[in-house]
Protein backbone atom coordinates (compact mmCIF):
# COMPACT_ATOMS: atom_id res chain seq x y z
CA UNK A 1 0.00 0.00 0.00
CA UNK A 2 1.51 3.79 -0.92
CA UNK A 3 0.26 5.12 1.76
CA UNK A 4 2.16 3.19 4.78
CA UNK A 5 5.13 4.81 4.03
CA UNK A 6 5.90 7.65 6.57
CA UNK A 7 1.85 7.64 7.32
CA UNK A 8 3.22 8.76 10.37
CA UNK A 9 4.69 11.97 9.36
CA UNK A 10 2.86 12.93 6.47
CA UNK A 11 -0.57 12.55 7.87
CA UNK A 12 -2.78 15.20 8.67
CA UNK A 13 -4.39 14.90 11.76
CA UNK A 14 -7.89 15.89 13.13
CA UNK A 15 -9.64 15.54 16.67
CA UNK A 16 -12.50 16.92 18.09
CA UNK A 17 -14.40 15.19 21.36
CA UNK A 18 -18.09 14.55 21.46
CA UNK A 19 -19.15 15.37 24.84
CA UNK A 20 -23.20 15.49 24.46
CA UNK A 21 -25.52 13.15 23.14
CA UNK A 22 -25.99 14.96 20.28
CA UNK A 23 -28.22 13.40 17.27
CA UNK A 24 -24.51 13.82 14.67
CA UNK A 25 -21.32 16.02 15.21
CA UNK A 26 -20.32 17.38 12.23
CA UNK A 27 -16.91 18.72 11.19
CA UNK A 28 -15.22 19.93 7.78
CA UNK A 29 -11.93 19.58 7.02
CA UNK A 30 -9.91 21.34 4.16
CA UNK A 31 -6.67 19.71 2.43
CA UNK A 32 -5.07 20.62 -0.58
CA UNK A 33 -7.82 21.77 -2.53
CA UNK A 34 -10.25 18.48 -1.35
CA UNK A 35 -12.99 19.39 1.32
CA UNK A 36 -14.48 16.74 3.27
CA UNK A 37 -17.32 16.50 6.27
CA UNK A 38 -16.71 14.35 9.04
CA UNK A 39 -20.21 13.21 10.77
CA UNK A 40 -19.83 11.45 14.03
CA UNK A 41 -23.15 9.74 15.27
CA UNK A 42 -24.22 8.62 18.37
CA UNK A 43 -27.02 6.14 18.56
CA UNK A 44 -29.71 6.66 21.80
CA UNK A 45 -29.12 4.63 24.39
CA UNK A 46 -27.66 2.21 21.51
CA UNK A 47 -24.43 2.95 23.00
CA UNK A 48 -23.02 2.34 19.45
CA UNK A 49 -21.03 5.14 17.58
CA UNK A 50 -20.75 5.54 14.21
CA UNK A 51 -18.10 7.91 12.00
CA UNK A 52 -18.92 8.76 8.58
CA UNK A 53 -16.77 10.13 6.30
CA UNK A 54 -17.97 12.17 3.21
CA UNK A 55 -16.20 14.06 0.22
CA UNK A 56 -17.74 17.56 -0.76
CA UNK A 57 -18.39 19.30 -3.98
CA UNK A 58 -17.09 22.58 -4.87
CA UNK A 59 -20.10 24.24 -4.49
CA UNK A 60 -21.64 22.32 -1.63
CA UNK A 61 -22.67 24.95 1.47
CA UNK A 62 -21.02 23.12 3.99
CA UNK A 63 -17.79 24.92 2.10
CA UNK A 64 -17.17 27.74 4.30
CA UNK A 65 -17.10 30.50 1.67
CA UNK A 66 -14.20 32.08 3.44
CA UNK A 67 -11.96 28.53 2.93
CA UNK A 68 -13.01 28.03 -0.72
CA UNK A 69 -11.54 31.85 -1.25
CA UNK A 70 -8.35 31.36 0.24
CA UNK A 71 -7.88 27.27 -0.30
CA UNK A 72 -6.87 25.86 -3.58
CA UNK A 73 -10.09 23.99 -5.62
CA UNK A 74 -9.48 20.63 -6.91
CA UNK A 75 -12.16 19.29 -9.35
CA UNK A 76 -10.77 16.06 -9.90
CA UNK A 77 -13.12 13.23 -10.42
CA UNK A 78 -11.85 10.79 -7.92
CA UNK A 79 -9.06 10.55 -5.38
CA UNK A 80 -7.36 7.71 -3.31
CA UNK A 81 -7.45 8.68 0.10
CA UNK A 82 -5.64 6.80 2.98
CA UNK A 83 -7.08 7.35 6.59
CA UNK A 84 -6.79 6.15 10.13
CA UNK A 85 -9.56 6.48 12.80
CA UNK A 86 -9.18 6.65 16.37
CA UNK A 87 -11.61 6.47 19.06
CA UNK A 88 -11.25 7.13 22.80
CA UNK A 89 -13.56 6.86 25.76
CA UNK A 90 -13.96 5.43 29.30
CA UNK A 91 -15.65 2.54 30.28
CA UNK A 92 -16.00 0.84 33.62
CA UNK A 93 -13.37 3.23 35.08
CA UNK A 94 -11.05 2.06 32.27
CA UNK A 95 -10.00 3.32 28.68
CA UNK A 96 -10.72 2.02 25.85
CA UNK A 97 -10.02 2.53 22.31
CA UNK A 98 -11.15 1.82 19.53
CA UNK A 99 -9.64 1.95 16.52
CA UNK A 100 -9.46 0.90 12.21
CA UNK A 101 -5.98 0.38 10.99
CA UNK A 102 -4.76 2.09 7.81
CA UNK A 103 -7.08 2.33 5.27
CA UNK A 104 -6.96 3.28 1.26
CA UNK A 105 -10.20 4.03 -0.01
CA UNK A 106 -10.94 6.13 -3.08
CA UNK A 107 -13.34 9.23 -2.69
CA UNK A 108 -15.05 11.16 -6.10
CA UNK A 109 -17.74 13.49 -6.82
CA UNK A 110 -20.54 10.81 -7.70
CA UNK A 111 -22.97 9.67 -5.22
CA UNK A 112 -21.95 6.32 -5.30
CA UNK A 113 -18.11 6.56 -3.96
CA UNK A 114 -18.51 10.28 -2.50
CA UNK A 115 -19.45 9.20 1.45
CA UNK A 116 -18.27 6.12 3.36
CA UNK A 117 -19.01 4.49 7.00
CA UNK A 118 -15.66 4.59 8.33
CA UNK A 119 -15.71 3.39 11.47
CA UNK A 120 -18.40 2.02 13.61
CA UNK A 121 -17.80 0.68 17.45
CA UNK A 122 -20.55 -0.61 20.06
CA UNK A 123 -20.64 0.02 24.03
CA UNK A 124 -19.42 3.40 24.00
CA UNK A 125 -19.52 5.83 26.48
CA UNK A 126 -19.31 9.93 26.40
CA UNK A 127 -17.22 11.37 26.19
CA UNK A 128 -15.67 10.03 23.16
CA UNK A 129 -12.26 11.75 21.74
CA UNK A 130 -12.08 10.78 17.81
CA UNK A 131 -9.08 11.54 16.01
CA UNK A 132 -8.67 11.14 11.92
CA UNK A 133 -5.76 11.17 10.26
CA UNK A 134 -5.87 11.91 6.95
CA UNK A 135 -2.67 11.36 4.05
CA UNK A 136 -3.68 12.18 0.10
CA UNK A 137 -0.89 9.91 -1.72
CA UNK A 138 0.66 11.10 -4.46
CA UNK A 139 -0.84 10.43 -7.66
CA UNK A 140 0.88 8.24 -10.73
């Protein structure tokens, strides 16, 4: 896989915690020129938590206006993506994480390869801190 080498390094990283039970938390994340919405879910009382992540079009209103003016734009049909999700949280006055190893998964502008289920993990508890880490490999 391209993306193993110096994942580490390269990788950009996101976190955010999800302290409420809160229908979906919903963050967008800018990198070189691709925009992306990450949608955590919590389930009610399901305990089960679900991450979703989705690429957006260039004209989609979840694009802050003020990113797509100073970001660059790419309009490129598809795009291999490698990611790594993260999830921590307590649970009987212990730690646990969850997490999905290094993954390569290619992202476009259709409907049918545009938004994945990343990760999904059962008998969680809130808080839960998520962190992505996101590498675009170079293209051939």
């Amino acid at each position: 896989m391209a993306c193993v080498d110096q994942f580490d390094k390269r990788a950009v990283r996101i976190g955010f915690i999800v302290e409420q039970e809160l229908r979906y938390h919903v963050q967008t994340v800018s990198i070189y020129g691709f925009h992306f919405e990450v949608k955590a879910e919590c389930a009610e009382k399901a305990e089960t938590f679900s991450l979703f992540l989705k690429r957006l079009r260039p004209g989609d209103p979840a694009v802050n206006m003020h990113i797509s003016e100073k970001e660059p734009l790419s309009l490129r049909a598809a795009r291999q993506v490698c990611y790594c999700v993260e999830l921590y949280y307590r649970r009987d006055d212990r730690q646990r994480t969850a997490t999905k190893g290094q993954t390569l998964q290619i992202f476009g502008l259709s409907d049918s390869n545009r938004s994945y289920q990343i990760m999904s993990a059962d008998e969680v508890s809130l808080p839960v801190y998520v962190t992505l880490n996101l590498l675009l490999p170079t293209s051939t």
